[in-house]
N, C-alpha and C. Protein backbone atom coordinates (compact mmCIF):
# COMPACT_ATOMS: atom_id res chain seq x y z
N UNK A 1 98.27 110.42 101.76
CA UNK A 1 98.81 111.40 102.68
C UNK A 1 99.62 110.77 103.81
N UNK A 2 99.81 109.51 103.29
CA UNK A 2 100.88 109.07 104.89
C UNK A 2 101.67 109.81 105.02
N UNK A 3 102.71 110.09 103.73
CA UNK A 3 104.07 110.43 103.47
C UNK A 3 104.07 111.67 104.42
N UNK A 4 102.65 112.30 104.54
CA UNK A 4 103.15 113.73 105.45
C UNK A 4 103.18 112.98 107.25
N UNK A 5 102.80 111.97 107.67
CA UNK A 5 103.54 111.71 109.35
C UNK A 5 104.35 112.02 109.03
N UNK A 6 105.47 111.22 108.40
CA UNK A 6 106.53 111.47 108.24
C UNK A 6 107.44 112.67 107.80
N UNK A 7 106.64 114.14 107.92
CA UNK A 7 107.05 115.13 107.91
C UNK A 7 107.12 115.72 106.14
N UNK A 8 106.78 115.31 104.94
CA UNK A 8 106.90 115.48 103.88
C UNK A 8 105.81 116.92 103.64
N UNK A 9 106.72 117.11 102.66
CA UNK A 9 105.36 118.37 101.91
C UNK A 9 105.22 118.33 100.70
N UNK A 10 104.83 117.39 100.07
CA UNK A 10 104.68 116.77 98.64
C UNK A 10 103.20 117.14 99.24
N UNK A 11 102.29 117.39 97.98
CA UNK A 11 101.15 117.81 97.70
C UNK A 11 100.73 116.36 97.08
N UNK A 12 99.15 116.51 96.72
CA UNK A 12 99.06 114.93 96.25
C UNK A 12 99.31 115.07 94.83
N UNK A 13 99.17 116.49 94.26
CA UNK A 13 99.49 116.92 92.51
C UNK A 13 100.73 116.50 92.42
N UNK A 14 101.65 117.15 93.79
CA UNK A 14 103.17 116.54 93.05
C UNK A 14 103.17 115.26 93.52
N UNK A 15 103.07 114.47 94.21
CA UNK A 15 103.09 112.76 94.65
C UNK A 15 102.56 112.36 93.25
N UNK A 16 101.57 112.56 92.33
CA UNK A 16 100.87 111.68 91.30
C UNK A 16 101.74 112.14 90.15
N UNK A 17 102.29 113.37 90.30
CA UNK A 17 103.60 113.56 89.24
C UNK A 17 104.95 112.70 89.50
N UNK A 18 105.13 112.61 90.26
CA UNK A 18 106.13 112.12 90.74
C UNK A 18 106.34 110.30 90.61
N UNK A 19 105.10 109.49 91.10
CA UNK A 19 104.88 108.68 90.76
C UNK A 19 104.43 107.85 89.16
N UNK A 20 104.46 108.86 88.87
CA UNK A 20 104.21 108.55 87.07
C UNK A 20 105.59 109.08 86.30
N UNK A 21 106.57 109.10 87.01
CA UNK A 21 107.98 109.31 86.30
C UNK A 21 107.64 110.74 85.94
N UNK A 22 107.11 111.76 86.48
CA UNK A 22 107.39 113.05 85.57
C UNK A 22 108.09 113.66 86.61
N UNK A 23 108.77 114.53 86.51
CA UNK A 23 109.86 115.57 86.77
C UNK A 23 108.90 116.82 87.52
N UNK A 24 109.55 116.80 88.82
CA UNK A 24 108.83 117.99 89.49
C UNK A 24 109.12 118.73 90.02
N UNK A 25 110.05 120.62 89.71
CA UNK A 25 110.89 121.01 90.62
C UNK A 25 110.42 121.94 91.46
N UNK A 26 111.59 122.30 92.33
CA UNK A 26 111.05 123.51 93.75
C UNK A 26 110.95 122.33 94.67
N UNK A 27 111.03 121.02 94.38
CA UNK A 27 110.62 120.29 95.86
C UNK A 27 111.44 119.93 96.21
N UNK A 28 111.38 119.52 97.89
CA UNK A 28 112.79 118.91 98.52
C UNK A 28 113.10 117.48 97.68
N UNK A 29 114.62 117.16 97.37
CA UNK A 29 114.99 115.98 97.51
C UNK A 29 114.46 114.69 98.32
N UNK A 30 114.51 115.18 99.46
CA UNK A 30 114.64 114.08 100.36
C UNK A 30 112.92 113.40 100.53
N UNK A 31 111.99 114.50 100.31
CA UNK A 31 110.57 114.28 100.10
C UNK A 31 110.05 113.82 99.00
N UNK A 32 110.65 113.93 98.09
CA UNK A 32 110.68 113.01 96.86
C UNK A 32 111.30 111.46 97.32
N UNK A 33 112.35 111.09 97.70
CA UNK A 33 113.15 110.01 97.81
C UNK A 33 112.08 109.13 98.70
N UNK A 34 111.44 109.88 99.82
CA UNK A 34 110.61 109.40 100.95
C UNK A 34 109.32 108.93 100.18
N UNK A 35 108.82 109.44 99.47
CA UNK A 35 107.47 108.62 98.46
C UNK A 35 108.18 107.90 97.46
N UNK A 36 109.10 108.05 97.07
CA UNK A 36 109.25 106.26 96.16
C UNK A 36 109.70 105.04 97.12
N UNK A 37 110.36 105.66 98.27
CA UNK A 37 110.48 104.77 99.26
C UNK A 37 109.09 103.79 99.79
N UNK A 38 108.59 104.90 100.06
CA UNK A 38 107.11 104.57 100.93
C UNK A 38 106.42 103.87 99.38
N UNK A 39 106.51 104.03 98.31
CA UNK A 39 105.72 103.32 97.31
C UNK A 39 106.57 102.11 96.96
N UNK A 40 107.56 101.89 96.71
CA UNK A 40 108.20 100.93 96.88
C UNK A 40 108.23 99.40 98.48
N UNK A 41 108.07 100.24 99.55
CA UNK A 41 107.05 99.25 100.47
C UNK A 41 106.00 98.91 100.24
N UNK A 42 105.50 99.82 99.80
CA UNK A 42 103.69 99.20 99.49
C UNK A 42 103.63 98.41 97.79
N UNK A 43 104.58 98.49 96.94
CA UNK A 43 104.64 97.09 96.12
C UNK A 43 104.97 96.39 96.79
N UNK A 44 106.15 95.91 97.93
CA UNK A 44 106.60 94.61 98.44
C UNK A 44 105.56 94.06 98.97
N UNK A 45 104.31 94.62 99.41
CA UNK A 45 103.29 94.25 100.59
C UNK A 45 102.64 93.82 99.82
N UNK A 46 102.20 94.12 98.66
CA UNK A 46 101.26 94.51 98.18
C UNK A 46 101.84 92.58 97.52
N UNK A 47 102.71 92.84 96.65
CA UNK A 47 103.10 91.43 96.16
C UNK A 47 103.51 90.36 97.00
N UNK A 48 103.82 90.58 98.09
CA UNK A 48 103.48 89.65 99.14
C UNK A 48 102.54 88.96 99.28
N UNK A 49 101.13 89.94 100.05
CA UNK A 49 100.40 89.48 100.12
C UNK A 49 99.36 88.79 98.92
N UNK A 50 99.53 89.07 97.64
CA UNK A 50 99.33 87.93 96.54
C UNK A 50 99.57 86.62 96.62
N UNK A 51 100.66 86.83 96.85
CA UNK A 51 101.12 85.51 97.21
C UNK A 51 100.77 84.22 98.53
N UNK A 52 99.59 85.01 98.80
CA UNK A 52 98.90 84.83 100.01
C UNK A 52 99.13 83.93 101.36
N UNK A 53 100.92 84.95 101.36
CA UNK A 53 101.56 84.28 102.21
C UNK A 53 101.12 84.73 103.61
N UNK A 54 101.59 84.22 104.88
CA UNK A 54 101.22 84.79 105.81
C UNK A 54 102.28 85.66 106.19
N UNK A 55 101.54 86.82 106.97
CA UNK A 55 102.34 87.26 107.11
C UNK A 55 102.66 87.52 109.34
N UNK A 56 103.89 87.08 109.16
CA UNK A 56 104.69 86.36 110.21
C UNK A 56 106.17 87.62 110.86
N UNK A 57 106.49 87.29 111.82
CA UNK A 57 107.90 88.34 112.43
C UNK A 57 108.53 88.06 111.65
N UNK A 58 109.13 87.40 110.74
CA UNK A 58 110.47 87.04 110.31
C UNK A 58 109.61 87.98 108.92
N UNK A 59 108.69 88.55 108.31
CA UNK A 59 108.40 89.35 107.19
C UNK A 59 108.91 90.44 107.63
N UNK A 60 108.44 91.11 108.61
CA UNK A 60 109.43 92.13 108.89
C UNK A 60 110.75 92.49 109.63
């Protein structure tokens, strides 16, 4: 539920559709674009921190 600070109204039914490549209509564009965004940061972090780098100012 982060995606809703950020003002979204994706439900978590459509976020888990959405994230599994299925097709989900009636919803905004831009609230769609905002959760692959926001899931797409959380792979970079996510494989970052595997890499069990530190994490430092110049990461973000």
């Amino acid at each position: 539920y982060s995606t809703h600070i950020e003002g979204t109204k994706l439900t978590l039914a459509q976020s888990k559709k959405i994230l599994t490549g299925k097709t989900v209509t009636g919803i905004n564009k831009d609230d769609r674009q905002e959760l692959l965004n926001y899931k797409e940061a959380m792979d970079f972090v996510s494989e970052y921190l595997g890499k069990k780098s530190d994490i430092t100012e110049n990461f973000f």
